[in-house]
Protein backbone atom coordinates (compact mmCIF):
# COMPACT_ATOMS: atom_id res chain seq x y z
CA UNK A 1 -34.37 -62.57 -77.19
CA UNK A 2 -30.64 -61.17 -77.35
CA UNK A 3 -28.64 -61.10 -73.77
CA UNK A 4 -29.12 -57.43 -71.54
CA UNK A 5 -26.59 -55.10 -72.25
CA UNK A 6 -25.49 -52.84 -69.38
CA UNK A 7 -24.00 -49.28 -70.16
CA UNK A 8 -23.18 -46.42 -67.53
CA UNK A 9 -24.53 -43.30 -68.35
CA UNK A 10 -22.71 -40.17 -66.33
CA UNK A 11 -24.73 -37.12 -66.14
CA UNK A 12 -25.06 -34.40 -64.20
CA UNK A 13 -28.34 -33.12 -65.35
CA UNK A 14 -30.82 -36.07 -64.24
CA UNK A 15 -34.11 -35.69 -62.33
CA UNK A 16 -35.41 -33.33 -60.46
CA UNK A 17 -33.28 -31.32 -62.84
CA UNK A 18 -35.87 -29.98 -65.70
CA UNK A 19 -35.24 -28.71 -69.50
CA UNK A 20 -35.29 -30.61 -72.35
CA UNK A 21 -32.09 -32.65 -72.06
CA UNK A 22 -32.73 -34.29 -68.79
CA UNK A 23 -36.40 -35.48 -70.38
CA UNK A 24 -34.22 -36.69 -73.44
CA UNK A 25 -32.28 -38.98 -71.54
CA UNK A 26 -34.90 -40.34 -69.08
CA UNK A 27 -36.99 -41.20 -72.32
CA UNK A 28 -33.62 -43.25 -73.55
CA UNK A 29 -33.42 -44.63 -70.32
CA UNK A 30 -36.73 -46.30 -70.43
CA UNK A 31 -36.92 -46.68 -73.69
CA UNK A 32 -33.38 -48.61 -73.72
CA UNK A 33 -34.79 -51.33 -71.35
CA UNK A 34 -37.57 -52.11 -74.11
CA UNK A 35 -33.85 -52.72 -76.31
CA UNK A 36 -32.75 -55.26 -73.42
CA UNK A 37 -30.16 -52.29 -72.56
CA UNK A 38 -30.05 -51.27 -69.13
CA UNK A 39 -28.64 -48.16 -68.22
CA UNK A 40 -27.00 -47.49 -64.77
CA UNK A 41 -26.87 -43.83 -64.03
CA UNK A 42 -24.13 -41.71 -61.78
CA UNK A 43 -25.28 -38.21 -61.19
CA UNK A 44 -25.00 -35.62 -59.19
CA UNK A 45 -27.24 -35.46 -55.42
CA UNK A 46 -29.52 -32.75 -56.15
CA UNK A 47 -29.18 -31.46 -52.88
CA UNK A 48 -25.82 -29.83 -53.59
CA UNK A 49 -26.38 -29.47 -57.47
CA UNK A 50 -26.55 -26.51 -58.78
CA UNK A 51 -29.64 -26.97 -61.50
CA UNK A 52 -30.68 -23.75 -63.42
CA UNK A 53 -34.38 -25.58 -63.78
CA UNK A 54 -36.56 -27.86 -62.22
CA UNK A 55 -39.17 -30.76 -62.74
CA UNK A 56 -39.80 -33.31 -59.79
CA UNK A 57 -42.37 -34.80 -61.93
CA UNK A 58 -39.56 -36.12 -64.03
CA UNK A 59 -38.86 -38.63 -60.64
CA UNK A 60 -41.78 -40.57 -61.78
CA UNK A 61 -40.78 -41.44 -65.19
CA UNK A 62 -37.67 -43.49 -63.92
CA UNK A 63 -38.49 -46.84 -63.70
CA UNK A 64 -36.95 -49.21 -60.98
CA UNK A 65 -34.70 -50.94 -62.93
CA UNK A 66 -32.70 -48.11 -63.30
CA UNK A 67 -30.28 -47.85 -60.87
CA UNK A 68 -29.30 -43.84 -59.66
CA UNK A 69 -25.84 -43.61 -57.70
CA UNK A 70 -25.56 -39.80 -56.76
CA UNK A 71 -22.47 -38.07 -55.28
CA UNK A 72 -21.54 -34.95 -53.72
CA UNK A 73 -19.24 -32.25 -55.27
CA UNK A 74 -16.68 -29.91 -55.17
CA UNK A 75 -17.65 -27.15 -57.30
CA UNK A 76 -17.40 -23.78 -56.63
CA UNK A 77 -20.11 -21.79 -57.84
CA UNK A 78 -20.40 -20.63 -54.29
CA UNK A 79 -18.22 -18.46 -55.13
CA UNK A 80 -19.07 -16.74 -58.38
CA UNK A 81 -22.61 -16.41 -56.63
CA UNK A 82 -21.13 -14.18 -54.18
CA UNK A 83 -19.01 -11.94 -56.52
CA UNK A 84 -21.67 -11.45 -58.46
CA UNK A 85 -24.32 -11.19 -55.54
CA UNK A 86 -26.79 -13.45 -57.46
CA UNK A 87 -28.65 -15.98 -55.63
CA UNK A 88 -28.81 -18.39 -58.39
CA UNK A 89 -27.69 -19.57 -61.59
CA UNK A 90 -29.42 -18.22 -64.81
CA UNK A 91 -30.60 -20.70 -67.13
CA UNK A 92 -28.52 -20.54 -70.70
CA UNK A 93 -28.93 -16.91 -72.63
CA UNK A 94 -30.73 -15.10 -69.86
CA UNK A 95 -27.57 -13.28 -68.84
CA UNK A 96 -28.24 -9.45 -70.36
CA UNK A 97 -24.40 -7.76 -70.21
CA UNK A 98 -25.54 -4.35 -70.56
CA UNK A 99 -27.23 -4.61 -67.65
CA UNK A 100 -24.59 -6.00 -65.28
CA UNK A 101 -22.90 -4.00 -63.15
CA UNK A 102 -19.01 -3.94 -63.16
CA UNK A 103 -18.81 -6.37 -59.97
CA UNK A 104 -20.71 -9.17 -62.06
CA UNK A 105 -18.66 -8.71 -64.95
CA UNK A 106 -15.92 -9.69 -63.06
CA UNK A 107 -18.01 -12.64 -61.85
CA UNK A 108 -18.83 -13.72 -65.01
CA UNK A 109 -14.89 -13.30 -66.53
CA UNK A 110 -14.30 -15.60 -63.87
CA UNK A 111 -16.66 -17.84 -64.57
CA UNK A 112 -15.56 -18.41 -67.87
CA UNK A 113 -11.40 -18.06 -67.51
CA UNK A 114 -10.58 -19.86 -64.04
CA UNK A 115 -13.29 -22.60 -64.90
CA UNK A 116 -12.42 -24.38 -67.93
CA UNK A 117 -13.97 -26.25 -69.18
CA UNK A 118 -16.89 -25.04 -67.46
CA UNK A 119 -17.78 -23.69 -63.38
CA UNK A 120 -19.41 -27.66 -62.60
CA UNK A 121 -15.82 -29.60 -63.47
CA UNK A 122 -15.62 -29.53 -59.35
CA UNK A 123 -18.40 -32.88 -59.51
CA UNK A 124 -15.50 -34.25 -61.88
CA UNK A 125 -13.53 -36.04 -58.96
CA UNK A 126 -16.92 -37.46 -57.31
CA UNK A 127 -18.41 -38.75 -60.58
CA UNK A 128 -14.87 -40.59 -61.36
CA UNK A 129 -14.77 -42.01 -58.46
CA UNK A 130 -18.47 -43.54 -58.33
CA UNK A 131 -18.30 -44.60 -61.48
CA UNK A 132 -14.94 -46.21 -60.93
CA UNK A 133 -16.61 -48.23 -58.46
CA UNK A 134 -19.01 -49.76 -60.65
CA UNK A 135 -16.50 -50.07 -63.76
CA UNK A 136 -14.53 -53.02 -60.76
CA UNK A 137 -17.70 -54.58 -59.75
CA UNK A 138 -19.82 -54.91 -63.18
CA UNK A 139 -19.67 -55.70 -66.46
CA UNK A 140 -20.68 -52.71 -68.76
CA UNK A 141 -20.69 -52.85 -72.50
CA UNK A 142 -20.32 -49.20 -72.59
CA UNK A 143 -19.60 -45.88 -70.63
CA UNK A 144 -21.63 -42.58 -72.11
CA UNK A 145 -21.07 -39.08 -71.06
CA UNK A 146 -23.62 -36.40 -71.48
CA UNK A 147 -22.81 -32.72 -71.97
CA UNK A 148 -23.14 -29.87 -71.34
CA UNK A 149 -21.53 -29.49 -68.72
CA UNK A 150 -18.61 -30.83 -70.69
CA UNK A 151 -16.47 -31.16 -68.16
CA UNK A 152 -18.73 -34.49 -67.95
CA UNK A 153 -16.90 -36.02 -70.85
CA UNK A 154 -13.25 -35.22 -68.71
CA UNK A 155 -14.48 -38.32 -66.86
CA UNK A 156 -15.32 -40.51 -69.43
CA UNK A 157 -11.75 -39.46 -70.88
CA UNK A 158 -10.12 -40.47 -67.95
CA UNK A 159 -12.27 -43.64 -67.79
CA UNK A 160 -11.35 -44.72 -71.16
CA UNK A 161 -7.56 -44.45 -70.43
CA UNK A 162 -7.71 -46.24 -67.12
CA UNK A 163 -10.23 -49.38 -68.27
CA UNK A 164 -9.77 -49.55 -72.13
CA UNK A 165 -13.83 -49.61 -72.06
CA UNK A 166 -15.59 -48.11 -75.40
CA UNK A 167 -17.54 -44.65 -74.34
CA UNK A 168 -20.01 -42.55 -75.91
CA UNK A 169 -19.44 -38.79 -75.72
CA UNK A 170 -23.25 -37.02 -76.32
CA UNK A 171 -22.79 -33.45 -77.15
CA UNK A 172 -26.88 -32.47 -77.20
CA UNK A 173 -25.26 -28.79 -77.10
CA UNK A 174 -22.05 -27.54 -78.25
CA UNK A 175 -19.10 -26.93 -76.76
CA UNK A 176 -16.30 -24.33 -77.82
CA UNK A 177 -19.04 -23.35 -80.29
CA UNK A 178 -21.25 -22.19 -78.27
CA UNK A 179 -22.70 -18.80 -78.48
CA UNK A 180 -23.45 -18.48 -74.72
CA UNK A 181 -19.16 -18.20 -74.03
CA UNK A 182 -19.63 -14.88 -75.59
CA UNK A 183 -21.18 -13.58 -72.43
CA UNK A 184 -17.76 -14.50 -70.52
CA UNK A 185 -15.40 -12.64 -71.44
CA UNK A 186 -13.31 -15.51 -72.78
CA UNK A 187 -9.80 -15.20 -73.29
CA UNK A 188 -7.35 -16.08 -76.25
CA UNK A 189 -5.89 -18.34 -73.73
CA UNK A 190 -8.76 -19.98 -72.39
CA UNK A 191 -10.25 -20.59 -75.58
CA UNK A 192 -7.23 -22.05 -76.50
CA UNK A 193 -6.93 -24.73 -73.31
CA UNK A 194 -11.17 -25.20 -73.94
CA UNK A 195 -10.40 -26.27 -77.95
CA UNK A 196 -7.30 -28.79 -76.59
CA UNK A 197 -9.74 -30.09 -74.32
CA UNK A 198 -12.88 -30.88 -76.37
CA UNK A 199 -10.40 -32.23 -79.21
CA UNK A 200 -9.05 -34.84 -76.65
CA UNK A 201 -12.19 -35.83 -76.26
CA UNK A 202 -12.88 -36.01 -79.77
CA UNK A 203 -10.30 -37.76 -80.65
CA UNK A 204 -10.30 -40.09 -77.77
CA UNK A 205 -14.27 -41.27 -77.44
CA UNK A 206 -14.99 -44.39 -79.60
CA UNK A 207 -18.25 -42.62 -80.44
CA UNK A 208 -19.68 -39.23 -80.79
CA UNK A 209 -22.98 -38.31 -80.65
CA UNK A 210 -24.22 -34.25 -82.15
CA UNK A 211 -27.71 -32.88 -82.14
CA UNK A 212 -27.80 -32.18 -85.78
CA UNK A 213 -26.01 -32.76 -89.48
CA UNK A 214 -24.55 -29.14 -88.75
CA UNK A 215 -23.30 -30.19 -85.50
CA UNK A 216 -21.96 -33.50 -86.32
CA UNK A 217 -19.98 -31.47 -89.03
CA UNK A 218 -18.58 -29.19 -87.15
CA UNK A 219 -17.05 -31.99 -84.34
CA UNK A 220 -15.60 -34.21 -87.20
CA UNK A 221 -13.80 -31.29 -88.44
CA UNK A 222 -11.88 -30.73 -85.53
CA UNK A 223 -10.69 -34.73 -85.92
CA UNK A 224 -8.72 -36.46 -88.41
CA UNK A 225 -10.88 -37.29 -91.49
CA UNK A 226 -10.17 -40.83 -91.37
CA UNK A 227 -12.44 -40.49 -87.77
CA UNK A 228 -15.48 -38.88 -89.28
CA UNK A 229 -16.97 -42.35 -89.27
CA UNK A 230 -17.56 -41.98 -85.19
CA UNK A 231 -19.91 -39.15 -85.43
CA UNK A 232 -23.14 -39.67 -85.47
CA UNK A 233 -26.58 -37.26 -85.52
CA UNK A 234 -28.88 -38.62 -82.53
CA UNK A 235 -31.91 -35.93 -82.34
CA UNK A 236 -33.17 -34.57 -79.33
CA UNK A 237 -36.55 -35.96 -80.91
CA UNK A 238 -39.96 -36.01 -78.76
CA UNK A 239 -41.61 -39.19 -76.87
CA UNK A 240 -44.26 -40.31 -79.15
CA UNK A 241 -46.16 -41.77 -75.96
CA UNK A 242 -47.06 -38.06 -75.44
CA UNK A 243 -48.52 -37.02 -78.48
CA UNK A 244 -51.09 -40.12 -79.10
CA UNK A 245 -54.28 -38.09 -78.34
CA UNK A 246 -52.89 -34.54 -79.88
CA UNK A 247 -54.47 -34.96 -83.57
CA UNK A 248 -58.43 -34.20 -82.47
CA UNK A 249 -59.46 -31.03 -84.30
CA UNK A 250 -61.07 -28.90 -81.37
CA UNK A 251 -62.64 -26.04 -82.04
CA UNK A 252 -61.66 -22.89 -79.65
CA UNK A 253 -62.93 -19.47 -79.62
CA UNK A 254 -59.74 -17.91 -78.99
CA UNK A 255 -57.00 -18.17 -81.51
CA UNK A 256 -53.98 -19.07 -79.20
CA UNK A 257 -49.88 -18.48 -80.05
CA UNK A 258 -47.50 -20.96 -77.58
CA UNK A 259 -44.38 -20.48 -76.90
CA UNK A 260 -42.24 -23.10 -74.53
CA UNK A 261 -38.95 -22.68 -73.30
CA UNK A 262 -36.35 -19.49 -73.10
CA UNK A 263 -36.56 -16.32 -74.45
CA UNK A 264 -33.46 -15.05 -73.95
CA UNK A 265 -31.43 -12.01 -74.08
CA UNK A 266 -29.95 -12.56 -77.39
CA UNK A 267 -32.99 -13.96 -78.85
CA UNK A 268 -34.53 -10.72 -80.26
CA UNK A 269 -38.88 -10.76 -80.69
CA UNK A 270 -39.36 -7.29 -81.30
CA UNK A 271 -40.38 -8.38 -84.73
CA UNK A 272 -43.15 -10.76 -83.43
CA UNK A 273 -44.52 -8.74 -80.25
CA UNK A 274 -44.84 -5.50 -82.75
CA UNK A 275 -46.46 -8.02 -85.28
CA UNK A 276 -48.57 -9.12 -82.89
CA UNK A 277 -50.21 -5.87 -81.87
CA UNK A 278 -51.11 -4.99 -85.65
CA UNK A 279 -52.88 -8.47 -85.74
CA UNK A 280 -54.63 -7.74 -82.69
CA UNK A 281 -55.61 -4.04 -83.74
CA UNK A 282 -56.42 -5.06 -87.04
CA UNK A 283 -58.78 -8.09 -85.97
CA UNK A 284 -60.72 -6.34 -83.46
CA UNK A 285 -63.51 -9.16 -83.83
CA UNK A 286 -61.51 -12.44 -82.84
CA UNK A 287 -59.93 -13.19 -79.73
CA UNK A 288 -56.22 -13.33 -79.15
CA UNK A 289 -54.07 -14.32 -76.74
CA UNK A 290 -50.34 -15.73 -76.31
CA UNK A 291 -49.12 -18.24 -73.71
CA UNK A 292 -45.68 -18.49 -72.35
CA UNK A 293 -44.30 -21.44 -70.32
CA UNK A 294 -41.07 -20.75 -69.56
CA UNK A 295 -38.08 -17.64 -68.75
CA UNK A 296 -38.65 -14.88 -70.11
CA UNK A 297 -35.45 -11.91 -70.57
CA UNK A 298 -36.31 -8.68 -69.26
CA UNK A 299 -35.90 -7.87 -73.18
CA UNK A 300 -38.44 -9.60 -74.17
CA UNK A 301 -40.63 -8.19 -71.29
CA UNK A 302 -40.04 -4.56 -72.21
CA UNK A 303 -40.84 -5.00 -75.60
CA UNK A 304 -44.53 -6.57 -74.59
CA UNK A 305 -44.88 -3.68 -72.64
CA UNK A 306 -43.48 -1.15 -75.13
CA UNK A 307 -46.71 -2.71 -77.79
CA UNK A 308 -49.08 -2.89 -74.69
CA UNK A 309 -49.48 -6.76 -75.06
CA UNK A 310 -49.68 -7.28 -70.78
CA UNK A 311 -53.48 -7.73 -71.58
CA UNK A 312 -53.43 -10.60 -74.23
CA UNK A 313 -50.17 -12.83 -72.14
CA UNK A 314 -50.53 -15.21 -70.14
CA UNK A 315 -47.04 -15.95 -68.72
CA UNK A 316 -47.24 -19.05 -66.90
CA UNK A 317 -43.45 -19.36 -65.73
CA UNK A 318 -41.44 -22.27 -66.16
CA UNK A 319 -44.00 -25.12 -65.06
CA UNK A 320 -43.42 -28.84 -65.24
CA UNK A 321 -42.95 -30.88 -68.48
CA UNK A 322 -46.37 -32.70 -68.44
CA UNK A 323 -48.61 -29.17 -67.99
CA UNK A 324 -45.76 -28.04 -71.18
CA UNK A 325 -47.21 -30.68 -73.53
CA UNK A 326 -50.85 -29.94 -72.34
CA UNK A 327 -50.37 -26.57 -72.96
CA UNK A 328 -48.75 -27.08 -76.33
CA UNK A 329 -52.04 -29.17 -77.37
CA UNK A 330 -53.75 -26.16 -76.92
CA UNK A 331 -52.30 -23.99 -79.53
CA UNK A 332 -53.37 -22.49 -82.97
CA UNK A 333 -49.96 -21.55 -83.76
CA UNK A 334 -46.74 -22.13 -82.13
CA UNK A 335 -43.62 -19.67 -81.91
CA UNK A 336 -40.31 -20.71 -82.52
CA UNK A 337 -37.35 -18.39 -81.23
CA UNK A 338 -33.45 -19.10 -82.26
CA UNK A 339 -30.96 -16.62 -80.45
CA UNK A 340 -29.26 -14.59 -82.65
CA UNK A 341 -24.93 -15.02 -82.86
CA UNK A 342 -22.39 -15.81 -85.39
CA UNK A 343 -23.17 -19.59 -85.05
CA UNK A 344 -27.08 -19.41 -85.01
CA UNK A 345 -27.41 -21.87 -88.26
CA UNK A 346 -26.60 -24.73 -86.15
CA UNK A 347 -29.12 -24.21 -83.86
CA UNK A 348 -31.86 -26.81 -83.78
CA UNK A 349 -33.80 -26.23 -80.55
CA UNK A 350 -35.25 -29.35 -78.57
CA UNK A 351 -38.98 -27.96 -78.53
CA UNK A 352 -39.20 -28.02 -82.39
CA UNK A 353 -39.61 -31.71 -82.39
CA UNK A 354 -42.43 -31.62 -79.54
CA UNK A 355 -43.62 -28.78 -81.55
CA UNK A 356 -43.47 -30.89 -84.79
CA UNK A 357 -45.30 -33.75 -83.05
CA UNK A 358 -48.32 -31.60 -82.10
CA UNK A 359 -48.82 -30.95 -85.83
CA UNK A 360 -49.71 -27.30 -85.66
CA UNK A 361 -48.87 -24.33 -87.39
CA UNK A 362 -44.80 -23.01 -86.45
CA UNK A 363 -44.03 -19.30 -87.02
CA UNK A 364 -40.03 -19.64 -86.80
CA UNK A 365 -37.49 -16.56 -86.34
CA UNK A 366 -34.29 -17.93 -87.05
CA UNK A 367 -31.74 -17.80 -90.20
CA UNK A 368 -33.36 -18.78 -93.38
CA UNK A 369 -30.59 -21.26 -94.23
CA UNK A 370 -30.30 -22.69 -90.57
CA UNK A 371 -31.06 -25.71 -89.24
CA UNK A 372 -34.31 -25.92 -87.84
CA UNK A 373 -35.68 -23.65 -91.02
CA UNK A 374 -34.45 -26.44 -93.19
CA UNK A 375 -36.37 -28.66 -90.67
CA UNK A 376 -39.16 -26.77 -90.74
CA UNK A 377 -39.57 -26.79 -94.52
CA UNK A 378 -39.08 -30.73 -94.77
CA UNK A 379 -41.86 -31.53 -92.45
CA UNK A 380 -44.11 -28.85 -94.51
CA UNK A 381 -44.88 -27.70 -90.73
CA UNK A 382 -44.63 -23.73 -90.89
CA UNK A 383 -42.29 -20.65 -92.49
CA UNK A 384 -39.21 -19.40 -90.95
CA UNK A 385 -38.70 -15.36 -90.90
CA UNK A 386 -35.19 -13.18 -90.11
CA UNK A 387 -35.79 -11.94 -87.12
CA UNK A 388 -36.82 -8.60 -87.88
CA UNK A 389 -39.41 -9.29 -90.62
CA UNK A 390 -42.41 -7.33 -89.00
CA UNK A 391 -44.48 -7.18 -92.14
CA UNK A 392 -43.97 -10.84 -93.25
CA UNK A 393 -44.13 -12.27 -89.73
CA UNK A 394 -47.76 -10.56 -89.65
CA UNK A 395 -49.03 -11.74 -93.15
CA UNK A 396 -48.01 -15.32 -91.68
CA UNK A 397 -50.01 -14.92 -88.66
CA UNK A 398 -52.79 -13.63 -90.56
CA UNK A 399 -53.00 -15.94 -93.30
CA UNK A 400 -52.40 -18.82 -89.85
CA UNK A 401 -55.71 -16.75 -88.58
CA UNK A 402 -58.03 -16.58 -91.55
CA UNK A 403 -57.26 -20.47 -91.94
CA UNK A 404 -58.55 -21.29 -88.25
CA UNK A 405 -61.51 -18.78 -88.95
CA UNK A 406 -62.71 -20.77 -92.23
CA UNK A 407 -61.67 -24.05 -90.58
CA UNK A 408 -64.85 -23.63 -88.12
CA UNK A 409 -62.42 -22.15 -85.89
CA UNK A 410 -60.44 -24.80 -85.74
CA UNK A 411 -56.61 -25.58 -86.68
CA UNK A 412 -55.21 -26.53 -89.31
CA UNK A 413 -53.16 -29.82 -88.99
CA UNK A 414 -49.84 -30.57 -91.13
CA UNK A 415 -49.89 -34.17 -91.90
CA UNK A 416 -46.72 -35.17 -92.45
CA UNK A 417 -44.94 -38.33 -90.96
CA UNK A 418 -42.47 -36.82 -88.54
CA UNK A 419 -42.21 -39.94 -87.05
CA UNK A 420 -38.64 -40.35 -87.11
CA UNK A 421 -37.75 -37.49 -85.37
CA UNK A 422 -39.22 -39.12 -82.23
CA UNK A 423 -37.09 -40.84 -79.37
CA UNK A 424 -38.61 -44.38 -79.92
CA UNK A 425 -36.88 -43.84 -83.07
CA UNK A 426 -33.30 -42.34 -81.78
CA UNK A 427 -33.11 -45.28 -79.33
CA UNK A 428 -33.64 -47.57 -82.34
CA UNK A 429 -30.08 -45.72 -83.71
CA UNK A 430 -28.48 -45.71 -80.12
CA UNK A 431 -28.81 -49.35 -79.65
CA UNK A 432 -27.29 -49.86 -83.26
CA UNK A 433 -24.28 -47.65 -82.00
CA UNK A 434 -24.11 -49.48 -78.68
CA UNK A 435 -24.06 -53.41 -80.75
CA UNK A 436 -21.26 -52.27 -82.81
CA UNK A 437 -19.18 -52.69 -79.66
């Protein structure tokens, strides 16, 4: 058995924060101990955090060998919360600027000028200092940095420069690419100071981890060539230990759509509600209903209204990860919604691979040549539409719906091996990065 290996993870988004990245990294976290890799963790105390989503089932997951060091912090979103008079922080893409009134606008120029690079750099000091604490009393193979925020990776800059040690920046979302920034009124010169700083990092981290090919091409880019060798595609992937029991064909006497996660502001369904209600006008005979676990844009709302779709939705909120998976078991056919900006192609959403691992049916509304359509037409596991495809998103979920119906009302399983998409997998790949140092 090879020697434990310690490495110091610093993130701000750890449990009870929810989404998909937090349940990424407890996964490794776990999973890494089965590697003889033990990850110490420095995060943020939730009690002054400033989450935009959360799971306290994700507490139990974190075995007892992990040690948790949380620290206070000095950000400031006290203050954009009372510019812009809103209680709390919207998750990613829910912001709708048309509907903001002038005194949030300002908020939100704020927000994205005076807090570069982003509004939670103010837990900067408090993670360096914790983690600087740890770096004098133990021996760690590695530091890694997980972002967004970015600002996380400011630390493990300044770590790297102070102790020499080799770090692992983890971009699971872009940074200066994002398509959220849009929605903040960025400046020339803030955009400017946000590119020097994610190319310091860039240059500076030993390794680099991106969420997809497209990603990882667009980081080494901003590099010298002669670094491309540093970057590295880690999936967000899905925890096989969730999906043993998913592959029994049940048969149900409602044909049910899923959908997990956001639906933005940006994110555009029109297509699919208005599909929808032809389906369900045409097919008077079969049952059919749609269940959403998640946030839901006021968008997205108006447009089930506008195709009088209250009846057939069951909106069950944002609910814990577990009752997410249950709920994705459950489905005929699952929807799969990219927001739509100039970047969209590189967006490879961390629900397709859950969604992939439940082996039903995807109905995808993203750019043909993106990422997760190329995804989705590898694993054989559904057909990607442009957003506003009514008539071809509705021969999908027909043809979807006549299969189930001669099936003995029952779905449809893809059988491919997605197998290495899952995170038993992408630790496999992280503890090959981590022996290389």
């Amino acid at each position: 058995m090879s020697s434990l290996k310690k490495a110091l993870l610093i993130n701000y988004y750890w449990p009870p924060s929810g989404g998909p990245a937090v349940q990424r990294w407890v996964d490794f976290a776990c999973l890494l101990l089965q590697e003889n890799i033990e990850l110490t963790v420095v995060t943020i105390d939730e009690n002054v955090a400033t989450y935009p989503l959360t799971d306290y089932s994700l507490n139990d997951k974190i075995p007892s060998a992990i040690k948790v060091y949380k620290t206070d912090t000095s950000e400031l979103f006290w203050l954009y919360k009372k510019i812009s008079g809103k209680k709390a922080v919207k998750p990613v893409g829910l912001s709708n600027q048309k509907e903001e009134s002038f005194k949030q606008k300002v908020a939100q120029f704020i927000r994205g000028n005076l807090f570069l690079p982003d509004p939670r750099k103010g837990w900067n000091r408090h993670a360096y200092q914790q983690a600087k604490e740890l770096l004098n009393t133990e021996k760690f193979t590695c530091i890694i940095t997980a972002g967004p925020p970015h600002s996380t990776h400011l630390v493990g800059l300044r770590l790297k420069k102070e102790f020499g040690i080799k770090w692992i920046a983890d971009f699971h979302d872009e940074w200066t690419g994002h398509w959220v920034l849009k929605q903040f009124y960025r400046t020339y010169l803030a955009n400017k100071i946000d590119r020097k700083l994610e190319k310091k990092v860039l240059q500076n981290a030993d390794k680099v981890l991106a969420h997809c090919p497209a990603s990882k091409d667009l980081l080494a880019k901003k590099v010298a060539l002669q670094a491309a060798h540093k970057f590295h595609i880690i999936y967000m992937g899905y925890n096989a230990d969730c999906f043993q029991n998913n592959l029994l064909e049940i048969k149900t006497e409602t044909f049910t759509i899923v959908y997990t996660g956001t639906i933005g502001s940006s994110y555009q369904p029109q297509a699919f509600f208005k599909a929808i209600k032809n389906i369900i006008n045409r097919f008077t005979e079969l049952n059919i209903k749609f269940i959403f676990a998640g946030v839901i844009a006021s968008e997205a709302r108006q447009s089930i209204q506008e195709n009088n779709l209250e009846y057939y939705i069951t909106d069950l909120g944002y609910i814990p990860h577990k009752e997410a998976i249950k709920t994705l078991k459950t489905a005929n056919l699952l929807l799969l919604i990219n927001p739509v900006f100039e970047g969209e192609k590189r967006i490879l959403p961390g629900k397709l691979f859950e969604y992939l691992a439940v082996k039903t049916p995807i109905l995808n509304l993203a750019s043909p040549d993106g990422q997760s359509a190329q995804m989705i037409t590898k694993t054989n596991s559904g057909e990607s539409f442009s957003h506003n495809s009514t008539n071809e998103i509705e021969e999908f979920i027909e043809k979807q719906l006549l299969l189930w119906k001669e099936n003995n009302y029952k779905t449809v399983l893809n059988k491919s091996d997605v197998s290495h998409y899952s995170r038993q997998f992408a630790v496999k790949q992280l503890k090959a990065i981590i022996d290389t140092f």
